[in-house]
N, C-alpha and C. Protein backbone atom coordinates (compact mmCIF):
# COMPACT_ATOMS: atom_id res chain seq x y z
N UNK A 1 80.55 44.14 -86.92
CA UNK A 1 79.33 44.71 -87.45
C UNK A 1 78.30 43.59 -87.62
N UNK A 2 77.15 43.89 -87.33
CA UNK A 2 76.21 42.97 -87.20
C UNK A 2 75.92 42.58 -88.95
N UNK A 3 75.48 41.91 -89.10
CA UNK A 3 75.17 40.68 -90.32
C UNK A 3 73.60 40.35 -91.08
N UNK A 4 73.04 41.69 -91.75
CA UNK A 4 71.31 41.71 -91.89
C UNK A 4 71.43 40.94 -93.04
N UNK A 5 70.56 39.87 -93.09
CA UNK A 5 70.23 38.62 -94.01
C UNK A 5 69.60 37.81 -93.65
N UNK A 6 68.88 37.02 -94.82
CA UNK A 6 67.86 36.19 -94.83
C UNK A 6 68.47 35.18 -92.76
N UNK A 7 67.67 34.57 -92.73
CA UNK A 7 67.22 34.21 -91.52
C UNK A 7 68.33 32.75 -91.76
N UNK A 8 67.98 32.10 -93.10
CA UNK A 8 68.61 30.95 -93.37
C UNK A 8 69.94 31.09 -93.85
N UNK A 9 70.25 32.10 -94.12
CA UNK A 9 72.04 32.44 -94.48
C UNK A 9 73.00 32.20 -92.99
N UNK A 10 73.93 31.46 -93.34
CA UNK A 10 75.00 31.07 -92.39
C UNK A 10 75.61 32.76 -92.29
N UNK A 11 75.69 33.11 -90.92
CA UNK A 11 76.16 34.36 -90.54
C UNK A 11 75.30 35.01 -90.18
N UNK A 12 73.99 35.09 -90.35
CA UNK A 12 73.20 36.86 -90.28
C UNK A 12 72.78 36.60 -88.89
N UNK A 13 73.27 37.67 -88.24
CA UNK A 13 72.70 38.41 -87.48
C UNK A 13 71.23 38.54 -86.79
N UNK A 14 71.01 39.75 -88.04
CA UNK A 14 69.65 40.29 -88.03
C UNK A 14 68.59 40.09 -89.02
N UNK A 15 67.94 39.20 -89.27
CA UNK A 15 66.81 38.72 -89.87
C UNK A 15 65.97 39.76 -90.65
N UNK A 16 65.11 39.38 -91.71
CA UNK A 16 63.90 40.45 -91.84
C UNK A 16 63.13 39.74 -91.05
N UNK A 17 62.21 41.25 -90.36
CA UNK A 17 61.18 41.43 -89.68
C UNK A 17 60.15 40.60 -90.79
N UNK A 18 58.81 40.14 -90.39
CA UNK A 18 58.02 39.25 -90.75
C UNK A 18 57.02 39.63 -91.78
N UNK A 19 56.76 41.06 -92.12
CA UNK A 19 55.86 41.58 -93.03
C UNK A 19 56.36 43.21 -93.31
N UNK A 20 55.86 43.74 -94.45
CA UNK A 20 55.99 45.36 -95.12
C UNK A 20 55.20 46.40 -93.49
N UNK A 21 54.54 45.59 -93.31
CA UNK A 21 53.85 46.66 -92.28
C UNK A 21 54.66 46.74 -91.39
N UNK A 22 54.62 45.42 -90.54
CA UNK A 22 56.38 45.78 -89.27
C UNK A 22 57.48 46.25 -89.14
N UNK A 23 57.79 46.04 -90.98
CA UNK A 23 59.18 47.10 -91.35
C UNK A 23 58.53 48.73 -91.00
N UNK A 24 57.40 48.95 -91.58
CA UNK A 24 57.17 50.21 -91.46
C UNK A 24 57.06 50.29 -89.74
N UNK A 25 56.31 50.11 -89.41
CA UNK A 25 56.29 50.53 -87.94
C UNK A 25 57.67 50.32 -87.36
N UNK A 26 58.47 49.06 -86.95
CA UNK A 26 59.82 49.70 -86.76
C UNK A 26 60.29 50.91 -87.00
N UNK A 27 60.48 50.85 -88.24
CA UNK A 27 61.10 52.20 -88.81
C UNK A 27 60.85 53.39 -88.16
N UNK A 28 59.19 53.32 -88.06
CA UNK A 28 59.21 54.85 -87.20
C UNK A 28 59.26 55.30 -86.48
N UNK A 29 60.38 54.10 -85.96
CA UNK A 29 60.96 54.62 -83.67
C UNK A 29 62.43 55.08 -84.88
N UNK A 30 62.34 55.42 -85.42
CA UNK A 30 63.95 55.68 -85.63
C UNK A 30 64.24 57.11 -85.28
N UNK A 31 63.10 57.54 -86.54
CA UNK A 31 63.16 59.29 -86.10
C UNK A 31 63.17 59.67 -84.51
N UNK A 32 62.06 58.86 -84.01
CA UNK A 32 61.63 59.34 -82.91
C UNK A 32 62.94 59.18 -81.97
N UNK A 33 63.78 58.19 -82.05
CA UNK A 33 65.29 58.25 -81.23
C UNK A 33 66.08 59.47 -81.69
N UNK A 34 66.10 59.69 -82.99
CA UNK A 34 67.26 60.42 -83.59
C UNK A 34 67.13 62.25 -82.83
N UNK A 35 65.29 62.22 -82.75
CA UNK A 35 65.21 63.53 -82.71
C UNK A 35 65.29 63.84 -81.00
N UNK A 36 64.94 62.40 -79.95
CA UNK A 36 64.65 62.79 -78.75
C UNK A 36 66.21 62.31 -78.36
N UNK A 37 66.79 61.97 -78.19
CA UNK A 37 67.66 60.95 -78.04
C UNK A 37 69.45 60.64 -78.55
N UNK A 38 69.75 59.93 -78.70
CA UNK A 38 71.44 59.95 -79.20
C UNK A 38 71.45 58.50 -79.80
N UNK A 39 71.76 58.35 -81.12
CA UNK A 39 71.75 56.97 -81.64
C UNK A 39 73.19 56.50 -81.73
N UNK A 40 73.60 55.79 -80.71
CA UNK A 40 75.08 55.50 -80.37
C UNK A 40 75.76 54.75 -81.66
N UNK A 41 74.58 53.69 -82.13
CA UNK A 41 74.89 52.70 -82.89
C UNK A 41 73.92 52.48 -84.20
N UNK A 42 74.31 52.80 -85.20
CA UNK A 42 72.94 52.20 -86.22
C UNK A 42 73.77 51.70 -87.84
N UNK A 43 73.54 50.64 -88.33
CA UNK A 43 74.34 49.79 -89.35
C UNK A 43 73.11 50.17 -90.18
N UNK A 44 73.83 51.07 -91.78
CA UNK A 44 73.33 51.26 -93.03
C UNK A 44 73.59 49.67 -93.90
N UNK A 45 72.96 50.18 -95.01
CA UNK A 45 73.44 49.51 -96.04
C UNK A 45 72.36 48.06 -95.91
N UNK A 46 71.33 47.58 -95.11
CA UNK A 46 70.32 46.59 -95.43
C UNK A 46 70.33 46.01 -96.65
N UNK A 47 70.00 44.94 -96.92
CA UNK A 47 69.72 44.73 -98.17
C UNK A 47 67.79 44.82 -99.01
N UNK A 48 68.27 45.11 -99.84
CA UNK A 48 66.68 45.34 -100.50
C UNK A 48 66.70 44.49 -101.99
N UNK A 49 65.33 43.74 -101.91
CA UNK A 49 64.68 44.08 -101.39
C UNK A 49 64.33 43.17 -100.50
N UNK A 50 63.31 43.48 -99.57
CA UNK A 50 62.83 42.41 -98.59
C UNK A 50 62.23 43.60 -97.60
N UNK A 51 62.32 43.08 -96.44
CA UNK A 51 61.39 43.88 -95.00
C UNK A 51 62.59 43.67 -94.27
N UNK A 52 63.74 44.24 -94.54
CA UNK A 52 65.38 44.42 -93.64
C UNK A 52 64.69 45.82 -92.89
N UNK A 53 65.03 45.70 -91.43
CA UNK A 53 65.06 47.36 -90.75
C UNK A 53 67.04 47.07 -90.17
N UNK A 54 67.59 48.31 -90.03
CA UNK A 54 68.70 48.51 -89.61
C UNK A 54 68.77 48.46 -88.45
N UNK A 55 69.61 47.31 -87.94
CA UNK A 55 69.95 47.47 -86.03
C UNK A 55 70.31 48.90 -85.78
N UNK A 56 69.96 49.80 -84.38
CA UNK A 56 69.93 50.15 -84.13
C UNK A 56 70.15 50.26 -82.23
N UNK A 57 71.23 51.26 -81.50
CA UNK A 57 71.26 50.80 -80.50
C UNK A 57 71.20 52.67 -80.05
N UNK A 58 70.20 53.33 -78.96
CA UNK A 58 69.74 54.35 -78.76
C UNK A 58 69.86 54.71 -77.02
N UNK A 59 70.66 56.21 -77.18
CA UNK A 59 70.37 56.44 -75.59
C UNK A 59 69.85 57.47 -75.26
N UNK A 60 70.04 57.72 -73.82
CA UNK A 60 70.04 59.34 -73.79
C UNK A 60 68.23 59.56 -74.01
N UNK A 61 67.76 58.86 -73.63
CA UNK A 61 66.05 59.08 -74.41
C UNK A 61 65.46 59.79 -72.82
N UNK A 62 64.11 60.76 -72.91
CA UNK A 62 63.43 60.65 -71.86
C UNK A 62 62.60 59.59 -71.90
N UNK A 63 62.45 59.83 -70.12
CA UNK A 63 61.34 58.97 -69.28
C UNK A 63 60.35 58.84 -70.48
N UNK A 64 59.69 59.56 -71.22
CA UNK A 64 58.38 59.33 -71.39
C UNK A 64 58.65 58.91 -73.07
N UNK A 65 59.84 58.82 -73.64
CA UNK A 65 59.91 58.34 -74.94
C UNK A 65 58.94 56.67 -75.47
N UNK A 66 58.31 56.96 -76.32
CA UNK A 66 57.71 55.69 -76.72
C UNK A 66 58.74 54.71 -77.32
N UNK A 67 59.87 54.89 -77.54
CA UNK A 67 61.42 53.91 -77.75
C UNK A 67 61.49 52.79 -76.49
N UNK A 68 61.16 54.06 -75.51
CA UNK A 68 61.26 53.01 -73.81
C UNK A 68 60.37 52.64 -73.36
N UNK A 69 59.06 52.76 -73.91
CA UNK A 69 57.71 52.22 -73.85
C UNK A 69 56.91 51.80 -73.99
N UNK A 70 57.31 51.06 -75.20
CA UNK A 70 56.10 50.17 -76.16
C UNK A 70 57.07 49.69 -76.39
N UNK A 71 56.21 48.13 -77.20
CA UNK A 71 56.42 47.42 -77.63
C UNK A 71 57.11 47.41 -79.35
N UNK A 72 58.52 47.18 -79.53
CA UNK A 72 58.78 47.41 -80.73
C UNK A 72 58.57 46.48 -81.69
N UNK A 73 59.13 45.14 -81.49
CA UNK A 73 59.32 43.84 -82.21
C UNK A 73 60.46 44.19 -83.24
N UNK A 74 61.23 44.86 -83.02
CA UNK A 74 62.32 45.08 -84.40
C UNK A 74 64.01 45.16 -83.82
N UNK A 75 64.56 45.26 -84.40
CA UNK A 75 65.92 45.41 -84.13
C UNK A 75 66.37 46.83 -83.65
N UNK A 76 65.68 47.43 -82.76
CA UNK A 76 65.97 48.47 -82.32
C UNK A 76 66.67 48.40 -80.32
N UNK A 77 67.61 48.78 -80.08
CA UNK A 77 67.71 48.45 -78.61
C UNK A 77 67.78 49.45 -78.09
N UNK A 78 67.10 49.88 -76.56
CA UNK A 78 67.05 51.35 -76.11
C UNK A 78 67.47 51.39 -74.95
N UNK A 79 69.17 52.28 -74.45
CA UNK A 79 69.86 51.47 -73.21
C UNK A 79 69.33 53.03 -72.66
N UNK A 80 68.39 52.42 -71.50
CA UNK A 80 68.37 53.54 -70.04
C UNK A 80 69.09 53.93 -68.66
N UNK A 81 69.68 54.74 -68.36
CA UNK A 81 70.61 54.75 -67.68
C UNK A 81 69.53 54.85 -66.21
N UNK A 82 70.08 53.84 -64.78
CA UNK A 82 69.06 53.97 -63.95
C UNK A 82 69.99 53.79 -62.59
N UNK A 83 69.41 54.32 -61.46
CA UNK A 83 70.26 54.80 -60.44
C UNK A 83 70.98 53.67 -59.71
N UNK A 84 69.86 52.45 -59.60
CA UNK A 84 70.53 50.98 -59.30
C UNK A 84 69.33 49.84 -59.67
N UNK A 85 69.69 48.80 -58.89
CA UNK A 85 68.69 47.88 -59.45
C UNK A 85 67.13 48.01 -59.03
N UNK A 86 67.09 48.47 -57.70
CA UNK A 86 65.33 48.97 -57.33
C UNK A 86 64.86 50.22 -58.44
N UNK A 87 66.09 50.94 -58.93
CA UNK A 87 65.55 51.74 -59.97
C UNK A 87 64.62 51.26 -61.21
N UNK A 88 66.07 50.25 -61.57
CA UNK A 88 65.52 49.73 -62.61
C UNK A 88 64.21 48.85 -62.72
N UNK A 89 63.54 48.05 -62.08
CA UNK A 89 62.56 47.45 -61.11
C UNK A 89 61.56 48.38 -61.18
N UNK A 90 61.20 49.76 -60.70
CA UNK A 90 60.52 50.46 -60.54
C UNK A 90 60.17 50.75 -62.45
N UNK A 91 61.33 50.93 -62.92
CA UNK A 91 60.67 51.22 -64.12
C UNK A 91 60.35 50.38 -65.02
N UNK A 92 60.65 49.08 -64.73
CA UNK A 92 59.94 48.22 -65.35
C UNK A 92 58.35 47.52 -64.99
N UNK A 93 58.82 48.02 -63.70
CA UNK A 93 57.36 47.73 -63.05
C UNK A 93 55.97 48.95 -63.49
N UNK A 94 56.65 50.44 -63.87
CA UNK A 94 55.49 50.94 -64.46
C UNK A 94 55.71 50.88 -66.24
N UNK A 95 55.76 50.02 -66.60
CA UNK A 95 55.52 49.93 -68.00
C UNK A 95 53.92 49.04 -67.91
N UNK A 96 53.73 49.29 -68.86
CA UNK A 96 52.04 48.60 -69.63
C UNK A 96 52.36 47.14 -69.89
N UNK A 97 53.99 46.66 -70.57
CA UNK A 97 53.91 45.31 -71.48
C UNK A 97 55.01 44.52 -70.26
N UNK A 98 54.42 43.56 -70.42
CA UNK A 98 55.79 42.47 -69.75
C UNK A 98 56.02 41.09 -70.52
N UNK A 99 56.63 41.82 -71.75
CA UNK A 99 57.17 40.19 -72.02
C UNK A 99 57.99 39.50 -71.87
N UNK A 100 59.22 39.95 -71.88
CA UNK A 100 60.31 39.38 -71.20
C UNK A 100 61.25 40.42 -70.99
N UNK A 101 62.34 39.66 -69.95
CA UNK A 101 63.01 40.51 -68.95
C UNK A 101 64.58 40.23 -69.49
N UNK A 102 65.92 40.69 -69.19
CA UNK A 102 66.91 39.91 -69.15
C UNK A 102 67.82 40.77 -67.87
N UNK A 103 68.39 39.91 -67.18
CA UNK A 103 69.06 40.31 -66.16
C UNK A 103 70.38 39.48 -66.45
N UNK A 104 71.65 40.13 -66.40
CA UNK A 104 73.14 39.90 -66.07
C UNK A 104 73.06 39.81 -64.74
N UNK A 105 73.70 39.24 -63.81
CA UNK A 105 74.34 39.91 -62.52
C UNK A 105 75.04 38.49 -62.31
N UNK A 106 76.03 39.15 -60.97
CA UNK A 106 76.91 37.71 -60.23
C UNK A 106 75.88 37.90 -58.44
N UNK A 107 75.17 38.56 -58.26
CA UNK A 107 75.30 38.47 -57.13
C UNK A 107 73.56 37.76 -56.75
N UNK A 108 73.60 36.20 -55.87
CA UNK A 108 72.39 35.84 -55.81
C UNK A 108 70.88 36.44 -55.45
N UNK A 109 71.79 37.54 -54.08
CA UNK A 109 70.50 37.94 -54.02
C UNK A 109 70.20 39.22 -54.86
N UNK A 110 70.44 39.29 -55.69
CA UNK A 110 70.18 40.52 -56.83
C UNK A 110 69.44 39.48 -57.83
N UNK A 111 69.67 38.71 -57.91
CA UNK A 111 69.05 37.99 -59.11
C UNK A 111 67.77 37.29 -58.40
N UNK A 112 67.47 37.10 -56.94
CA UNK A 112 66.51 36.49 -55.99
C UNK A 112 65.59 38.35 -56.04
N UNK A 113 66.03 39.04 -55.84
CA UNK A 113 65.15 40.55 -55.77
C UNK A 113 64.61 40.63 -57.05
N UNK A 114 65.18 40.46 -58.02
CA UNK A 114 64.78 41.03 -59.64
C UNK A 114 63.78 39.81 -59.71
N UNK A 115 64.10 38.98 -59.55
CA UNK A 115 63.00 37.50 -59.84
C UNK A 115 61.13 37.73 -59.26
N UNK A 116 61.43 38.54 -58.03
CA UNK A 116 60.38 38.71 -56.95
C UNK A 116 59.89 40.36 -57.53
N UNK A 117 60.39 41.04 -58.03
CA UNK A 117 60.38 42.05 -58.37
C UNK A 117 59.48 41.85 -60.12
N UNK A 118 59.93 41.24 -60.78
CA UNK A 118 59.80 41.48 -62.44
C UNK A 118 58.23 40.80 -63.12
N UNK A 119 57.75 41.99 -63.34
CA UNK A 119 56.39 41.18 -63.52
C UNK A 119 56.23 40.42 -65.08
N UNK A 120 57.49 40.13 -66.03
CA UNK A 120 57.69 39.93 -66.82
C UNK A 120 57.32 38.11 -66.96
N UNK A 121 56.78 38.04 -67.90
CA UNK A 121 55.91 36.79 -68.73
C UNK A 121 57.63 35.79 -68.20
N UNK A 122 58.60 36.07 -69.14
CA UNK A 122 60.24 35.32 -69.10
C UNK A 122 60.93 36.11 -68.81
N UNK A 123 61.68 35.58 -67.79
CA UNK A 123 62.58 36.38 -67.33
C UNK A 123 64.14 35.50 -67.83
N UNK A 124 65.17 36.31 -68.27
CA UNK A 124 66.14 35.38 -68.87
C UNK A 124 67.44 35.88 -67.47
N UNK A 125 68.11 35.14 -67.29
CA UNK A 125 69.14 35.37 -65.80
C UNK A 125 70.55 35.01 -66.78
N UNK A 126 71.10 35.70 -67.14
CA UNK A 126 72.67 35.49 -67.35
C UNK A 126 73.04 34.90 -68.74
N UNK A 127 71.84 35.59 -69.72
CA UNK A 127 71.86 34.08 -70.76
C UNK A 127 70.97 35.33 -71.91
N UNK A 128 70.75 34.99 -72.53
CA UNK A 128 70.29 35.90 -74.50
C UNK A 128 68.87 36.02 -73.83
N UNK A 129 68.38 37.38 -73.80
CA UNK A 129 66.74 37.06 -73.47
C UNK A 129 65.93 36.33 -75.07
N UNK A 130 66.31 35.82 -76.06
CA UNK A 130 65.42 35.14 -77.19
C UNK A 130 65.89 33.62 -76.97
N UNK A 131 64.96 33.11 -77.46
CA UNK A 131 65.24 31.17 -77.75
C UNK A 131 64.89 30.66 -76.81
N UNK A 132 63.27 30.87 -76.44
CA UNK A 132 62.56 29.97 -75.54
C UNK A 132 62.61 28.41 -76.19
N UNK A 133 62.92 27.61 -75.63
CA UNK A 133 63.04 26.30 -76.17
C UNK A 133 61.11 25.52 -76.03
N UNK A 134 61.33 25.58 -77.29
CA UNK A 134 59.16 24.76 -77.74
C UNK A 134 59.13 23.52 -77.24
N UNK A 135 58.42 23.55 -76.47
CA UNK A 135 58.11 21.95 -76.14
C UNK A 135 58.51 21.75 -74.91
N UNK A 136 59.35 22.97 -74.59
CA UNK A 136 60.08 22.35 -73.10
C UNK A 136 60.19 23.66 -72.11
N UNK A 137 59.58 24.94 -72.78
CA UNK A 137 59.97 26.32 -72.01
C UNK A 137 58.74 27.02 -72.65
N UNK A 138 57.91 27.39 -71.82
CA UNK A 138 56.47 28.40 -72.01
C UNK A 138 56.99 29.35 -72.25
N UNK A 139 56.70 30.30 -73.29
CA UNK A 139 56.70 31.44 -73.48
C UNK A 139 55.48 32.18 -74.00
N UNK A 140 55.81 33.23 -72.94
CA UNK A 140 54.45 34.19 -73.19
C UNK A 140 54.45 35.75 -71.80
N UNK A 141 53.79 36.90 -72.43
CA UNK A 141 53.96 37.78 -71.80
C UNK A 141 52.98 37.78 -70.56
N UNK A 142 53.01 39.15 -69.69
CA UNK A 142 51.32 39.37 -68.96
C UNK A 142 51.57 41.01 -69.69
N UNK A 143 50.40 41.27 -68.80
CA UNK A 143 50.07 42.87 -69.14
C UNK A 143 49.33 42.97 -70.36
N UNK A 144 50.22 43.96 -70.93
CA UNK A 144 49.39 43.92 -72.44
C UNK A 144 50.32 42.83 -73.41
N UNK A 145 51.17 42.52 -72.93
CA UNK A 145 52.16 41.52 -74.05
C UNK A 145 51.31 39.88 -73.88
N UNK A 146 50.14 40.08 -73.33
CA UNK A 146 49.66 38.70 -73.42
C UNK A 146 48.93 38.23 -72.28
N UNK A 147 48.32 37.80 -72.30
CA UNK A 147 46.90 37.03 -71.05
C UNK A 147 47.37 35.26 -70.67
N UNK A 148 46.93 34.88 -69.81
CA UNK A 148 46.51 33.88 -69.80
C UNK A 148 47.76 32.70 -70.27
N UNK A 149 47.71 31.31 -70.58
CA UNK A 149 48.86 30.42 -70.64
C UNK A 149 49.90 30.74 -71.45
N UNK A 150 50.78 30.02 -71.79
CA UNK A 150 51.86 30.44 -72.04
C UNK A 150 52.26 29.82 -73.24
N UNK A 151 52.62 29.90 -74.23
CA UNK A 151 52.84 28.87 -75.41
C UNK A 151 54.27 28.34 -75.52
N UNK A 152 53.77 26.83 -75.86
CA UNK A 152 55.05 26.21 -75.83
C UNK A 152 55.28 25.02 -74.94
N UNK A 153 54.53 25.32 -74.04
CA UNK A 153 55.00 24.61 -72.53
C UNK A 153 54.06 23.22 -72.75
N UNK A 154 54.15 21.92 -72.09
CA UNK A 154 53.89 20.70 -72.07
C UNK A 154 52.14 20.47 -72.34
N UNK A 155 51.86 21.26 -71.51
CA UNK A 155 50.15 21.35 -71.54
C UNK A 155 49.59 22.44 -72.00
N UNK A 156 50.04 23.34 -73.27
CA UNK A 156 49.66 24.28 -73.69
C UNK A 156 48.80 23.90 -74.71
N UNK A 157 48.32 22.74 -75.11
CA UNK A 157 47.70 22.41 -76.08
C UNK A 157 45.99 21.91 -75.15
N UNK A 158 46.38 21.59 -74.32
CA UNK A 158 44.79 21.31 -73.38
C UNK A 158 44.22 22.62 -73.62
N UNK A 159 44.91 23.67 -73.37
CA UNK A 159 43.91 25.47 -73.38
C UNK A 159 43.24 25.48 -74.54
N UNK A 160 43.23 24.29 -75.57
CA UNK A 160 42.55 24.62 -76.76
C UNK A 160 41.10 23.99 -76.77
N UNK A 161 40.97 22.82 -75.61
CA UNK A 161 40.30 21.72 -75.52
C UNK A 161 39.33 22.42 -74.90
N UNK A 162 37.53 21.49 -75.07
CA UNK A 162 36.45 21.93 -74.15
C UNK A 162 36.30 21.18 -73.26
N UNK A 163 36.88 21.39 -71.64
CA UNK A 163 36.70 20.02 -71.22
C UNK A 163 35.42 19.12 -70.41
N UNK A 164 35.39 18.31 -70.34
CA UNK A 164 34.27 17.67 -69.74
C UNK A 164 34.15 16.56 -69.00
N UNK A 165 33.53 16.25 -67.94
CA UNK A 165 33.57 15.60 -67.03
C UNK A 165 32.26 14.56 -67.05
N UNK A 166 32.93 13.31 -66.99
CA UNK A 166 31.46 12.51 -66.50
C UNK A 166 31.91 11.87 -65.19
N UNK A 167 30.49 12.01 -64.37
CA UNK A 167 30.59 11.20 -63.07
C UNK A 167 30.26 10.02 -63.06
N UNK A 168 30.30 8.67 -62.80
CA UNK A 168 29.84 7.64 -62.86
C UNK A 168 29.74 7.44 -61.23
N UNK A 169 28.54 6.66 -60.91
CA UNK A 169 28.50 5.73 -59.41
C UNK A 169 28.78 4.72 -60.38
N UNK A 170 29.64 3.60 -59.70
CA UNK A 170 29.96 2.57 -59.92
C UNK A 170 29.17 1.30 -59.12
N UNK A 171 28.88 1.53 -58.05
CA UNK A 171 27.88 1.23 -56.87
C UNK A 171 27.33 -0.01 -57.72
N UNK A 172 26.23 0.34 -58.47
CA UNK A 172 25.38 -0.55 -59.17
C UNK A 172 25.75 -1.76 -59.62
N UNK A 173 27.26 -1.64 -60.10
CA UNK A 173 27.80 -2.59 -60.89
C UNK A 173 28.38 -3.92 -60.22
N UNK A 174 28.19 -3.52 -59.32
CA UNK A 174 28.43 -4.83 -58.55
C UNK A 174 30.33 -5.10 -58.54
N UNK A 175 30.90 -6.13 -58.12
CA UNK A 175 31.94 -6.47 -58.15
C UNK A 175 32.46 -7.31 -59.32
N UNK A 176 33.35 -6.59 -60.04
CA UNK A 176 33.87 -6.75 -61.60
C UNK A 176 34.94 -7.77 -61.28
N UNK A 177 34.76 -9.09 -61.62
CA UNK A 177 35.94 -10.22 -61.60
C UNK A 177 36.57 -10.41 -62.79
């Protein structure tokens, strides 16, 4: 059973979400699974008080559920059942957000198709899609999950800069001994 507690407790799991408002909005993909959907997996008992939402793992949803379509940010996971991997591809390719991706597989060129395929900001290959490493791994979405550079990465701090250029002829100066 998963482990909801402070972030800094040895063991937890599942963290609180970052503010009262995010708890609330999480929260209200719950109904929306319970009533469209089949909630395979969901752990009571959170602790309070704080901004704890309950992991949650959801199937069985339609195509057009906002569970499988937006952006949650919470401990909610929504498994879609899809015919093969161009399936899956196709439906990630019509979503609105691309922030990150995660792909399992053993076989190269499945993981060479999904790569060429995934319009996702990070794509994670065989490994936890969280824990972009700072300083050494950009992270950041396209679509609506984000524009433009990537945070984190070596030169992500120049995008803050105004930059400017001076030209000099040197010509004039004659030969510098």
């Amino acid at each position: 059973m998963l482990q909801v507690g402070q972030a800094d407790a040895f063991g937890t799991d599942v963290p609180p979400v970052i503010e009262q408002a995010a708890k609330e909005r999480v929260e209200r993909y719950a109904p929306l699974a319970r009533d469209s959907g089949r909630v395979a997996a969901d752990r009571d008992g959170v602790p309070a008080p704080g901004w704890f939402v309950a992991p949650r793992v959801v199937t069985d949803l339609p195509v057009d559920s906002p569970v499988l379509n937006e952006e949650i940010f919470g401990p909610l996971l929504a498994v879609e059942r899809v015919r093969d991997v161009e399936d899956a591809c196709d439906r990630v390719d019509a979503l609105p957000f691309a922030l990150t991706g995660g792909l399992f597989a053993r076989n190269p060129h499945t993981v060479e198709r999904v790569v060429r395929r995934s319009p996702v900001g990070n794509l994670y290959v065989n490994r936890p899609i969280t824990g972009a490493m700072v300083g050494r791994q950009p992270f950041g979405g396209n679509r609506l999950s984000g524009t433009g550079t990537k945070a984190g990465g070596p030169d992500y701090l120049l995008h803050f800069v105004e930059p400017k250029v001076v030209t000099e002829n040197t010509v004039r100066h004659g030969l510098v001994i």
